[in-house]
Protein backbone atom coordinates (compact mmCIF):
# COMPACT_ATOMS: atom_id res chain seq x y z
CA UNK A 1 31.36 59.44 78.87
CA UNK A 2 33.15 59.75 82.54
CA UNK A 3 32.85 56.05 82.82
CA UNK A 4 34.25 54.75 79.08
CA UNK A 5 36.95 56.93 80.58
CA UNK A 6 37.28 55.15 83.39
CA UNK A 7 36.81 51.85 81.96
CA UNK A 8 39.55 52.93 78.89
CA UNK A 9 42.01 53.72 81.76
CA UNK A 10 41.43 50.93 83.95
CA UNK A 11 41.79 48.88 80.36
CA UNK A 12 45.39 50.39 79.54
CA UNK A 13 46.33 49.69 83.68
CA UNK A 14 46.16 46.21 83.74
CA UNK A 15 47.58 45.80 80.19
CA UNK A 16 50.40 47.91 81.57
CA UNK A 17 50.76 45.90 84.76
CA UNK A 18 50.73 42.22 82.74
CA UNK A 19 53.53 43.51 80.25
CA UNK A 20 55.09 45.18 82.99
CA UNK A 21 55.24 41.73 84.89
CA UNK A 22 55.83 39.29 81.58
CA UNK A 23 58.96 41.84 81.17
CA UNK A 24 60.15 40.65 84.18
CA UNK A 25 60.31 37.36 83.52
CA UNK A 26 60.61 33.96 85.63
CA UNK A 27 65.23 32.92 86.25
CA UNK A 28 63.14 29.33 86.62
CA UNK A 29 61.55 29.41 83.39
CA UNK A 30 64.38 31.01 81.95
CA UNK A 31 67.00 28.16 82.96
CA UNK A 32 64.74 25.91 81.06
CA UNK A 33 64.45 28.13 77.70
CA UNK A 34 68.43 28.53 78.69
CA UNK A 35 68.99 24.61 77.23
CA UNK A 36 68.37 26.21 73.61
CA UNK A 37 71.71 28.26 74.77
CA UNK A 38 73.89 25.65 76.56
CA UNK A 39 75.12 23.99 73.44
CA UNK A 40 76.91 27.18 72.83
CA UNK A 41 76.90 29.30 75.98
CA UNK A 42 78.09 28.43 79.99
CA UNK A 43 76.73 30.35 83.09
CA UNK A 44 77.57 30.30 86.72
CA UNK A 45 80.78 29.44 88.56
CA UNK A 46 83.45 27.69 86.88
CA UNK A 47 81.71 29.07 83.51
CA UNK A 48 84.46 28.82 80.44
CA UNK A 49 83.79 29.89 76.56
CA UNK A 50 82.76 27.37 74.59
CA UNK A 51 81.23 28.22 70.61
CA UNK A 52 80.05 31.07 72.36
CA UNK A 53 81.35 33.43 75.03
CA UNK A 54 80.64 32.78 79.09
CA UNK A 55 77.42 34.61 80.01
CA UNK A 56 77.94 35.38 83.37
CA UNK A 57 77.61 39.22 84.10
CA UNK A 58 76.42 39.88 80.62
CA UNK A 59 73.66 42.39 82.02
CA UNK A 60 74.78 46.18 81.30
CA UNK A 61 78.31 44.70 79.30
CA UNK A 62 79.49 46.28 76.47
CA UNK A 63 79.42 44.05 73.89
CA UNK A 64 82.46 41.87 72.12
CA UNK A 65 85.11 42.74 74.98
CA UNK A 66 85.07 39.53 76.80
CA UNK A 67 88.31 38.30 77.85
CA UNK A 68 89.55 34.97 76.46
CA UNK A 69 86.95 35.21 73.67
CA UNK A 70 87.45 36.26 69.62
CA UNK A 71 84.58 37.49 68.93
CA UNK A 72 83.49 38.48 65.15
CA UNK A 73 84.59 41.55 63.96
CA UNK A 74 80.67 42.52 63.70
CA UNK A 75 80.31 42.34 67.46
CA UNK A 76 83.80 43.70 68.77
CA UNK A 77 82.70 47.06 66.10
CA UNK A 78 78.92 46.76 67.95
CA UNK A 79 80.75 47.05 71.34
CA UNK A 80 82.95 50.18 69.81
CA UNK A 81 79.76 51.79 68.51
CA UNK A 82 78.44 51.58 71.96
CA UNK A 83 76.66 48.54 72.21
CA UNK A 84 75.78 47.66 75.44
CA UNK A 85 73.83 44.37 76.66
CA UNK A 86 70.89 46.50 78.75
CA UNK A 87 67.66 44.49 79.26
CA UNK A 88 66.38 45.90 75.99
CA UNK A 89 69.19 45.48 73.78
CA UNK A 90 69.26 41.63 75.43
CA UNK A 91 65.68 40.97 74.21
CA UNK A 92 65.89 42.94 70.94
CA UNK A 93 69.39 40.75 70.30
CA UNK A 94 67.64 37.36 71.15
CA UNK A 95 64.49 38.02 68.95
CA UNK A 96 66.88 38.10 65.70
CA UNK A 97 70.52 37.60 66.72
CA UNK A 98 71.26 38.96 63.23
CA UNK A 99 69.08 41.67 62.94
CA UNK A 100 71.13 43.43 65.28
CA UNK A 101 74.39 42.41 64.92
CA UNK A 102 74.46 41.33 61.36
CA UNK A 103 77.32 38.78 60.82
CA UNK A 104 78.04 38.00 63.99
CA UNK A 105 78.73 34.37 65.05
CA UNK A 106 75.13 33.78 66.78
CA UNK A 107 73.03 31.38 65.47
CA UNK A 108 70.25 30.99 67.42
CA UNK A 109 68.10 27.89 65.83
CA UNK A 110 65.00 29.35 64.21
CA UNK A 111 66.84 32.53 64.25
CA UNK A 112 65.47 33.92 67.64
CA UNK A 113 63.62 33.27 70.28
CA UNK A 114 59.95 34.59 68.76
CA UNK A 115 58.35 34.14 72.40
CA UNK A 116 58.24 37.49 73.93
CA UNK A 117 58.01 35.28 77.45
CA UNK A 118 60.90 33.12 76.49
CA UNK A 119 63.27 36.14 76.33
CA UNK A 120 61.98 37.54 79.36
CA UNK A 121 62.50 34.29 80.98
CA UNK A 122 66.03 33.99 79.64
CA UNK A 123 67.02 37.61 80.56
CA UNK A 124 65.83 37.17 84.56
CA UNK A 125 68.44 33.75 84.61
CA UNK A 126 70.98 35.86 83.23
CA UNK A 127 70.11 38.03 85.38
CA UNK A 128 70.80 35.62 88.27
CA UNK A 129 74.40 35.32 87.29
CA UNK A 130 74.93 39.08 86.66
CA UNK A 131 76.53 41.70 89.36
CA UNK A 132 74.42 42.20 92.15
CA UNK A 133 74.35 46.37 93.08
């Protein structure tokens, strides 16, 4: 019994450590998954708005306060309710855009990215141009 134990725990460890490290995704990877996002979005310096808002410093923003950007009245009442773009909210937003923030302006093609590792990916190059502590 002490060893199914064992084996059980060891088990729940490694899945633990491989979600644990797909979470943390790969800024590489994630400027290549970003392409889906350039038509709309800009990163880095010089970034300006284009359909869609600059990215830069998006990590831990509150959402629809952007300056120089009119956002949807969908998002700029998310950001009032408390919305804020943590890691989380980031990948929960970019699985269904509209899901969360129903009648905002995103329109992700496909509706989301459905790749758990594509978000992940996406959220470490954001990440890259976000506030460094």
């Amino acid at each position: 019994m002490k060893k199914v134990i064992r084996i059980a725990a060891a088990t729940l460890a490694l899945a633990s450590f491989a979600t644990t490290a797909q979470a943390e995704g790969d800024a590489v990877k994630g400027e290549k998954v970003f392409k889906k996002c350039k038509i709309c979005h800009a990163v880095g310096e010089g970034a300006k708005k284009k359909v869609g808002p600059p990215l830069n410093n998006i990590i831990d923003a509150k959402a629809g306060v952007q300056e120089g950007y009119k956002y949807s009245k969908a998002m700029v009442a998310a950001g009032e309710g408390g919305l804020t773009w943590s890691v989380e909210k980031l990948d929960e937003y970019l699985t269904k855009p509209k899901k969360l923030v129903p009648k905002s302006k995103m329109n992700l093609p496909g509706g989301g990215l459905k790749k758990e590792a594509d978000r992940a990916n996406v959220i470490a190059y954001l990440k890259t141009f976000s506030k460094k502590e």
